[in-house]
C-alpha atoms as a PDB file:
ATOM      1  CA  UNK A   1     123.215  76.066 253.494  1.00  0.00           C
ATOM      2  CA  UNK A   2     123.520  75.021 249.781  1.00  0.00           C
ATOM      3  CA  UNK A   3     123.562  77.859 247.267  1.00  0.00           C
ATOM      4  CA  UNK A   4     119.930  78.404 245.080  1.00  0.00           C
ATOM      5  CA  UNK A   5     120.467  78.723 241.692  1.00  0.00           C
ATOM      6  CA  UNK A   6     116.931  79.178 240.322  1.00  0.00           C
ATOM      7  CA  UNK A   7     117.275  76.738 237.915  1.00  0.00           C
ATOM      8  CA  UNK A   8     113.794  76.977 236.830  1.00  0.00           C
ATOM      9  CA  UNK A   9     114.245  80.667 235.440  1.00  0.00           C
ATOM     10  CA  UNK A  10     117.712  79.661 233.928  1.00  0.00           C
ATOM     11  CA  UNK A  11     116.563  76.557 232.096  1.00  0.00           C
ATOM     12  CA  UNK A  12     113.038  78.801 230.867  1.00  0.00           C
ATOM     13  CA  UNK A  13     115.180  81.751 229.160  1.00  0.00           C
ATOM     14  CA  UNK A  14     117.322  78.622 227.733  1.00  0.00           C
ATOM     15  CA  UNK A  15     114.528  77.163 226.378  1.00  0.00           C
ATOM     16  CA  UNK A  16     113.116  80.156 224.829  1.00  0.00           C
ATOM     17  CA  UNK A  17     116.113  80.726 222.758  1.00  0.00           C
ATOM     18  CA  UNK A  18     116.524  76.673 221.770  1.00  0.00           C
ATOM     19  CA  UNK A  19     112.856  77.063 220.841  1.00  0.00           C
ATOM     20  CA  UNK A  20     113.629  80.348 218.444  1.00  0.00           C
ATOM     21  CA  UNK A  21     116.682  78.159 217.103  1.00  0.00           C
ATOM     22  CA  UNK A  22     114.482  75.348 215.727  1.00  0.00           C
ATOM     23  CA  UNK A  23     114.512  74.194 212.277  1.00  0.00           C
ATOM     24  CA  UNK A  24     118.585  75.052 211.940  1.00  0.00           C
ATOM     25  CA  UNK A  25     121.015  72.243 210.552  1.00  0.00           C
ATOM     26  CA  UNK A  26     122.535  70.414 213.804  1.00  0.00           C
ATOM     27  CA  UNK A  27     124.315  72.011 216.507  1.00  0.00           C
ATOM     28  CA  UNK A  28     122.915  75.124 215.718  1.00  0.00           C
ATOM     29  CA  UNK A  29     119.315  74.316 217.011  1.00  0.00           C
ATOM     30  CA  UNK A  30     120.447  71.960 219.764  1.00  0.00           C
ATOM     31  CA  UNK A  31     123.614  73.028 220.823  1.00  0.00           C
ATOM     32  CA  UNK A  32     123.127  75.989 223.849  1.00  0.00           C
ATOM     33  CA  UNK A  33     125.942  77.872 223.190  1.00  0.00           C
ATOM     34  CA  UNK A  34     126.278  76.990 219.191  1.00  0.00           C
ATOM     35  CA  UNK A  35     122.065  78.272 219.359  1.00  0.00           C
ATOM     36  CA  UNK A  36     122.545  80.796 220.954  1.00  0.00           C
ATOM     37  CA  UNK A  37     125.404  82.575 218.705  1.00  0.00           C
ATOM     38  CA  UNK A  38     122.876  81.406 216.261  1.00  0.00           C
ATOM     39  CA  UNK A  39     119.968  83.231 217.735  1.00  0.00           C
ATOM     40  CA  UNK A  40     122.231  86.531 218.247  1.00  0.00           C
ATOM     41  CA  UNK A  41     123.479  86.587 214.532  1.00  0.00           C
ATOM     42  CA  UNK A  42     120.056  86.466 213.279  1.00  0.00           C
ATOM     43  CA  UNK A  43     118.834  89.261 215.503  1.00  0.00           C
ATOM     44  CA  UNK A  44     121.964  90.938 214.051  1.00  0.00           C
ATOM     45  CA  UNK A  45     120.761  90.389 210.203  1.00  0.00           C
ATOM     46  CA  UNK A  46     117.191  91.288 211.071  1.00  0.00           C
ATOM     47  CA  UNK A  47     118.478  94.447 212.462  1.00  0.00           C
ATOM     48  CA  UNK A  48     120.591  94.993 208.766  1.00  0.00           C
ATOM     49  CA  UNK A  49     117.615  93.976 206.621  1.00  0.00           C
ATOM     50  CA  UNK A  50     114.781  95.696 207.912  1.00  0.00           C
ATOM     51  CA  UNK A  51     117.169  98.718 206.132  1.00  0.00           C
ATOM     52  CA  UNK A  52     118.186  97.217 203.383  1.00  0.00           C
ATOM     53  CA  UNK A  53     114.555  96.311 202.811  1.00  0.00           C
ATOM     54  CA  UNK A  54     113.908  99.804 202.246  1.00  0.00           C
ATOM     55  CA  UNK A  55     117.080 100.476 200.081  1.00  0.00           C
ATOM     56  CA  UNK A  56     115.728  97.259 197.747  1.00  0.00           C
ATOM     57  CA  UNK A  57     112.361  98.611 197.686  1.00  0.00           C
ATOM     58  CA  UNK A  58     113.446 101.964 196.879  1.00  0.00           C
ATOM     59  CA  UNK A  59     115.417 100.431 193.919  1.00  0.00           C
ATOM     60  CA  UNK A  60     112.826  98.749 192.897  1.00  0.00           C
ATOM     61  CA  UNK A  61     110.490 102.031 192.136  1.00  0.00           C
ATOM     62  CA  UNK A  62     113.023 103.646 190.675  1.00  0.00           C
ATOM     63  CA  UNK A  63     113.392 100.851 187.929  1.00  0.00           C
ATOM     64  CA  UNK A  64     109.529 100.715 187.247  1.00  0.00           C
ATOM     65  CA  UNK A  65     109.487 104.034 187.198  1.00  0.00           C
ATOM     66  CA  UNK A  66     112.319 104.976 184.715  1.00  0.00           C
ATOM     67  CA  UNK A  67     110.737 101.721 182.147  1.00  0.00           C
ATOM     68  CA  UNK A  68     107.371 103.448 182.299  1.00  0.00           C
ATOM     69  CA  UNK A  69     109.189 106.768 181.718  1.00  0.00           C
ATOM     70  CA  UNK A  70     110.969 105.756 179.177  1.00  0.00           C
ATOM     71  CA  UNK A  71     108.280 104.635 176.547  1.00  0.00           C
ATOM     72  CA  UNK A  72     106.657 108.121 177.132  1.00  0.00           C
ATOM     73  CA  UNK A  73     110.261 108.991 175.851  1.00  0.00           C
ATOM     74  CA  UNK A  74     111.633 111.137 179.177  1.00  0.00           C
ATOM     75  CA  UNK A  75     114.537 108.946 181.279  1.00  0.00           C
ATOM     76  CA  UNK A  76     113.655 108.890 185.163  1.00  0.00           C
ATOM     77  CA  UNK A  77     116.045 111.883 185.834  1.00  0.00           C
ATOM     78  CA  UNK A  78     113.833 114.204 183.167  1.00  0.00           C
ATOM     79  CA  UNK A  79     110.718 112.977 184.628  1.00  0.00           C
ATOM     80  CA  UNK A  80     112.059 112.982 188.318  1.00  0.00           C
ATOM     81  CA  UNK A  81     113.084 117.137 187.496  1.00  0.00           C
ATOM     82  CA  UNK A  82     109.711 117.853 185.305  1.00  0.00           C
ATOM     83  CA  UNK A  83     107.302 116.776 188.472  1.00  0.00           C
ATOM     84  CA  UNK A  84     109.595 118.782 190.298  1.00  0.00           C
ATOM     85  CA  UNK A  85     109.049 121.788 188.145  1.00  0.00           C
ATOM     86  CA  UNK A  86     105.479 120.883 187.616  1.00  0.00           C
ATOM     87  CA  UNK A  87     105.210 121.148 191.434  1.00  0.00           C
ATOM     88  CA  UNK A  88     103.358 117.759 190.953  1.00  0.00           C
ATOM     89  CA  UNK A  89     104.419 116.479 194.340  1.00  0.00           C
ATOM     90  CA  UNK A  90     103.690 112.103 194.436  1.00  0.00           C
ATOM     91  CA  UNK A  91     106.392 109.552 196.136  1.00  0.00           C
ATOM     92  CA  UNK A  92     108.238 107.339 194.537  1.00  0.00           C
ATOM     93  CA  UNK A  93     106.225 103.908 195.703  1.00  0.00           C
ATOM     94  CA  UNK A  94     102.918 105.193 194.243  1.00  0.00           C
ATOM     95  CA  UNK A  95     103.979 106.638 191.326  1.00  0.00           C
ATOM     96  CA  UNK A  96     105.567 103.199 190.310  1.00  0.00           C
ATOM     97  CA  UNK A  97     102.310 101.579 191.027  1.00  0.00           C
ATOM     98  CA  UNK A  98     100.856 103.462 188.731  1.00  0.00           C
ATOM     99  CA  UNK A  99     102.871 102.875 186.168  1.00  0.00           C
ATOM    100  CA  UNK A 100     102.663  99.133 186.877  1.00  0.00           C
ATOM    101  CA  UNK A 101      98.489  99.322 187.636  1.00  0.00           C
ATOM    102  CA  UNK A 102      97.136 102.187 185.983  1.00  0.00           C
ATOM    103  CA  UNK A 103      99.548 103.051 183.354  1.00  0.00           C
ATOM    104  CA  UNK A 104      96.406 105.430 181.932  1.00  0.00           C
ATOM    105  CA  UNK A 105      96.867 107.405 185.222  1.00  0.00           C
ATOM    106  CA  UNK A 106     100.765 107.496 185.000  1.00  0.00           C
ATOM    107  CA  UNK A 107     100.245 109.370 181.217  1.00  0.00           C
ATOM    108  CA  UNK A 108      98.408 111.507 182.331  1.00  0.00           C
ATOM    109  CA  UNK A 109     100.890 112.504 185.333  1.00  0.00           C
ATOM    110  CA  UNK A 110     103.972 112.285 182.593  1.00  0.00           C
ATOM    111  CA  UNK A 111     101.634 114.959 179.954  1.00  0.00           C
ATOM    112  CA  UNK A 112     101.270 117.508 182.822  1.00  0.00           C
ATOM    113  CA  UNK A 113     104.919 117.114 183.746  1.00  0.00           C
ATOM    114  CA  UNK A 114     106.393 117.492 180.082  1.00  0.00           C
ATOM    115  CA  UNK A 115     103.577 120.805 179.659  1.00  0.00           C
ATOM    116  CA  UNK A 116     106.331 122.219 182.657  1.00  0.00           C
ATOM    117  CA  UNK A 117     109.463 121.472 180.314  1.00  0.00           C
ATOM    118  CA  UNK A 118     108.432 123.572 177.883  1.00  0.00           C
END
């Protein structure tokens, strides 16, 4: 008795990765086992970047953050301290959009902080 293969499942789960491959340069979309490396490396960066998405991000607030800061004439690391001491407790992704927004709303945060310096 011949052997069965189930060659309809095989060539399905083939076809879903060739069909997540498409729109890469040659081999790499049509190619099994070239597509398929493909496929795995980019499940691999997605894995990498959905952190370093939040390192970049995080970055990012900082920067707008320490500009707004610093034309109230505190660097982020005074500011950053005088909330602390303040007990004025806001994160650092809305407090940068305020001071990109509502910079109005971001003085006002900054005079309440610098009342706790002193």
């Amino acid at each position: 008795m011949p052997r069965s293969v189930n060659h309809v499942a095989s060539r399905n789960r083939r076809k879903k990765i060739m069909s997540l491959t498409r729109g890469n340069f040659g081999g790499r979309a049509n190619v099994w086992t070239v597509a398929k490396n493909t496929w795995e490396k980019g499940l691999q960066y997605a894995f990498r970047d959905r952190r370093n998405k939040k390192r970049n991000f995080r970055a990012l607030w900082i920067q707008r953050i320490n500009a707004a800061a610093r034309l109230e004439g505190l660097s982020y690391s005074q500011l950053m301290g005088a909330l602390k001491k303040a007990e004025i407790v806001i994160n650092r992704k809305v407090l940068a959009d305020l001071a990109v927004n509502q910079p109005k709303a971001f003085q006002a945060i900054v005079k309440q902080a610098k009342k706790s310096l002193g």
